[in-house]
Protein backbone atom coordinates (compact mmCIF):
# COMPACT_ATOMS: atom_id res chain seq x y z
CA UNK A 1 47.99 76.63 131.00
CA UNK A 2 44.60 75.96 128.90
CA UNK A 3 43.03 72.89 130.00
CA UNK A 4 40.40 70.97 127.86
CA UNK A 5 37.48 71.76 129.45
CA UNK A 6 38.39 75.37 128.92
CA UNK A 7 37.84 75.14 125.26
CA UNK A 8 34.85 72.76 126.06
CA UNK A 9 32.51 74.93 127.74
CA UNK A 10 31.89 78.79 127.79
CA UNK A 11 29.17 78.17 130.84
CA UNK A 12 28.50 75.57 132.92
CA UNK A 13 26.27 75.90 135.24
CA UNK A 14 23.70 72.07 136.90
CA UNK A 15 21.14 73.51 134.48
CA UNK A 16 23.02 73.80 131.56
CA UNK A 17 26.22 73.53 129.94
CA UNK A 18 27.13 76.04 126.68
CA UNK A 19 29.90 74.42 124.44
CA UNK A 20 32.47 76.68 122.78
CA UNK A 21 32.59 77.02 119.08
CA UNK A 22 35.94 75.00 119.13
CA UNK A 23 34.19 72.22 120.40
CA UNK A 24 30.89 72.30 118.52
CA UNK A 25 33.24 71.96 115.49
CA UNK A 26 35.53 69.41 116.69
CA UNK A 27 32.33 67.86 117.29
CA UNK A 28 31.32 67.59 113.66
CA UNK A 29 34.75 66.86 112.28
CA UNK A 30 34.49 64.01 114.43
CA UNK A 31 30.77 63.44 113.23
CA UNK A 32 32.22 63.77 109.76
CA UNK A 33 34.97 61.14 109.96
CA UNK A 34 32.32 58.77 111.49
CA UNK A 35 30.56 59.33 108.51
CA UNK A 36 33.23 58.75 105.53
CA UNK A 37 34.90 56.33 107.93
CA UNK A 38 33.17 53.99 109.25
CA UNK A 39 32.15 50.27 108.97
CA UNK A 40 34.59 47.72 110.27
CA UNK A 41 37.18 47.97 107.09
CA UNK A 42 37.51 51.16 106.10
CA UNK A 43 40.43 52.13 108.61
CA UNK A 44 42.30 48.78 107.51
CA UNK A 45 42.31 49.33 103.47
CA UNK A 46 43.45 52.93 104.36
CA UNK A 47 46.26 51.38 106.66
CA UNK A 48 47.13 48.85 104.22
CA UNK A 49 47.40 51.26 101.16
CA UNK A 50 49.55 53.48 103.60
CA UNK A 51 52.06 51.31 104.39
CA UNK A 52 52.36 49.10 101.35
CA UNK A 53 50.79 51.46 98.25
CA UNK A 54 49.64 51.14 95.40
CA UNK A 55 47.80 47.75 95.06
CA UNK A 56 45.78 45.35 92.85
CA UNK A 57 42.46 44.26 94.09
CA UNK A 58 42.88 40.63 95.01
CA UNK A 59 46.54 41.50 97.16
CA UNK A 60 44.66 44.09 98.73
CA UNK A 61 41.94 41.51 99.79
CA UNK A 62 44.40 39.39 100.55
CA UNK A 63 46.27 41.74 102.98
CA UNK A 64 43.42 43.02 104.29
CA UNK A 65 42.26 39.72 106.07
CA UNK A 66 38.82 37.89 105.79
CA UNK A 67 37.12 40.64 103.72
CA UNK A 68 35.04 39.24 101.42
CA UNK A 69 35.08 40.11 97.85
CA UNK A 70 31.96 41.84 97.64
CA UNK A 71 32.32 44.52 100.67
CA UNK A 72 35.85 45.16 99.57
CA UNK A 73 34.28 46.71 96.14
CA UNK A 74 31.51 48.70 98.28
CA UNK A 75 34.07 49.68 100.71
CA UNK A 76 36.57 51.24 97.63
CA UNK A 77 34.12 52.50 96.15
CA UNK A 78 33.03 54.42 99.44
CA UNK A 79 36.76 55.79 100.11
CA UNK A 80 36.68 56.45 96.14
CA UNK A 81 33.96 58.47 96.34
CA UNK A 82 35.26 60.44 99.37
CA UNK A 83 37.97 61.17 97.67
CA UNK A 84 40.46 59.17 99.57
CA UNK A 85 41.16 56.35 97.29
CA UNK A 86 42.24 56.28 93.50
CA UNK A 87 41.00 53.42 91.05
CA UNK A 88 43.17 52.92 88.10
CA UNK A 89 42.15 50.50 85.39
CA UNK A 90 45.60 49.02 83.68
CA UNK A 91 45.86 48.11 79.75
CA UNK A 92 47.16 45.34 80.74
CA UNK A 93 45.85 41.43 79.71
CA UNK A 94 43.89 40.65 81.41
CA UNK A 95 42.75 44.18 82.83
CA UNK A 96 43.91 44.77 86.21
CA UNK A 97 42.90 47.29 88.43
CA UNK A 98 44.79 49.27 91.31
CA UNK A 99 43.72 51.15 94.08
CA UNK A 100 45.94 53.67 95.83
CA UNK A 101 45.24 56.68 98.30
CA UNK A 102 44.77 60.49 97.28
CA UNK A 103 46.95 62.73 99.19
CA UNK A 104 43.52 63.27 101.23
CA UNK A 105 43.95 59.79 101.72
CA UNK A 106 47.35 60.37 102.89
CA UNK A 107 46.42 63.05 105.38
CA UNK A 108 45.07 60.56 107.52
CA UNK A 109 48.28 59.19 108.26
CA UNK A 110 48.79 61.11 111.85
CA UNK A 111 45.46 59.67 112.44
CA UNK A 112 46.14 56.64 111.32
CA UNK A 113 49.53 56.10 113.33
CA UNK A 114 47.97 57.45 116.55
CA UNK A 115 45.31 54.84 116.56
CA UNK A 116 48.05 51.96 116.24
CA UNK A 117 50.56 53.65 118.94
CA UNK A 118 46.74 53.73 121.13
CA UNK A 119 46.05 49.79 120.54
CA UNK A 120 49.41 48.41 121.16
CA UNK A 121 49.11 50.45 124.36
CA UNK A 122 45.78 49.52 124.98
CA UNK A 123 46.43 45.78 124.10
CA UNK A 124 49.56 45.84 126.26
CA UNK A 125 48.09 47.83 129.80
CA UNK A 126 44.33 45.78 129.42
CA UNK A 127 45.03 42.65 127.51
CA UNK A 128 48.68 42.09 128.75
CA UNK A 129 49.50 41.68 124.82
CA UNK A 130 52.10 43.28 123.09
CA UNK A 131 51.83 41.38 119.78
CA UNK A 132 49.69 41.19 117.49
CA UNK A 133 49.70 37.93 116.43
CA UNK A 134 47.65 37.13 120.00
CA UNK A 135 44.46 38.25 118.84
């Protein structure tokens, strides 16, 4: 059996430690996701328009608690730019605009579920929480 430190480190020596190529590019995947990622809201309008859809601006900001107008926009148009998010302006009266995810967008759903399966058991073996309304 392969352990993780096996595809960590080619040599390892106290002077110096050589990383394998595996994990020099895990190691800017990660470094990438950071990047397109980050912020405090990203992850939540992604996990919103996963589970619900296809969605006009103000339910969006509505599900997507205390986000205020204004970084809502910057944050779409972030995850539009990366390709992750989908803006669609509707003829209807008064224009209405909807926001759903790419099917990049949708690729982050093992990522996505594996973070909530980590925080309920997070919040349930350090907080002694299991639901979420106990924030």
């Amino acid at each position: 059996m392969v352990t993780i430190f096996e595809y960590m480190y080619i040599n390892m020596d106290k002077d110096s430690i050589e990383l394998t190529e595996h994990c020099k590019m895990s190691i800017v995947g990660i470094t990438d996701v950071q990047d397109i990622m980050g912020g405090k809201w990203k992850y939540l309008i992604v996990t919103t328009l996963f589970f619900i859809g296809k969605l006009r601006f103000m339910d969006l900001k509505r599900h997507v608690n205390k986000i205020a107008p204004k970084v809502l926009s910057k944050e779409l148009k972030d995850l539009e730019m990366n390709n992750l998010v989908t803006r669609t302006v509707c003829a209807t009266k008064p224009i209405t605009v909807e926001y759903e995810l790419t099917e990049l967008g949708k690729s982050l759903s093992t990522i996505i579920e594996a973070m909530g399966d980590w925080g309920i058991k997070y919040r349930k073996s350090i907080l002694g929480k299991s639901d979420y309304i106990s924030r």
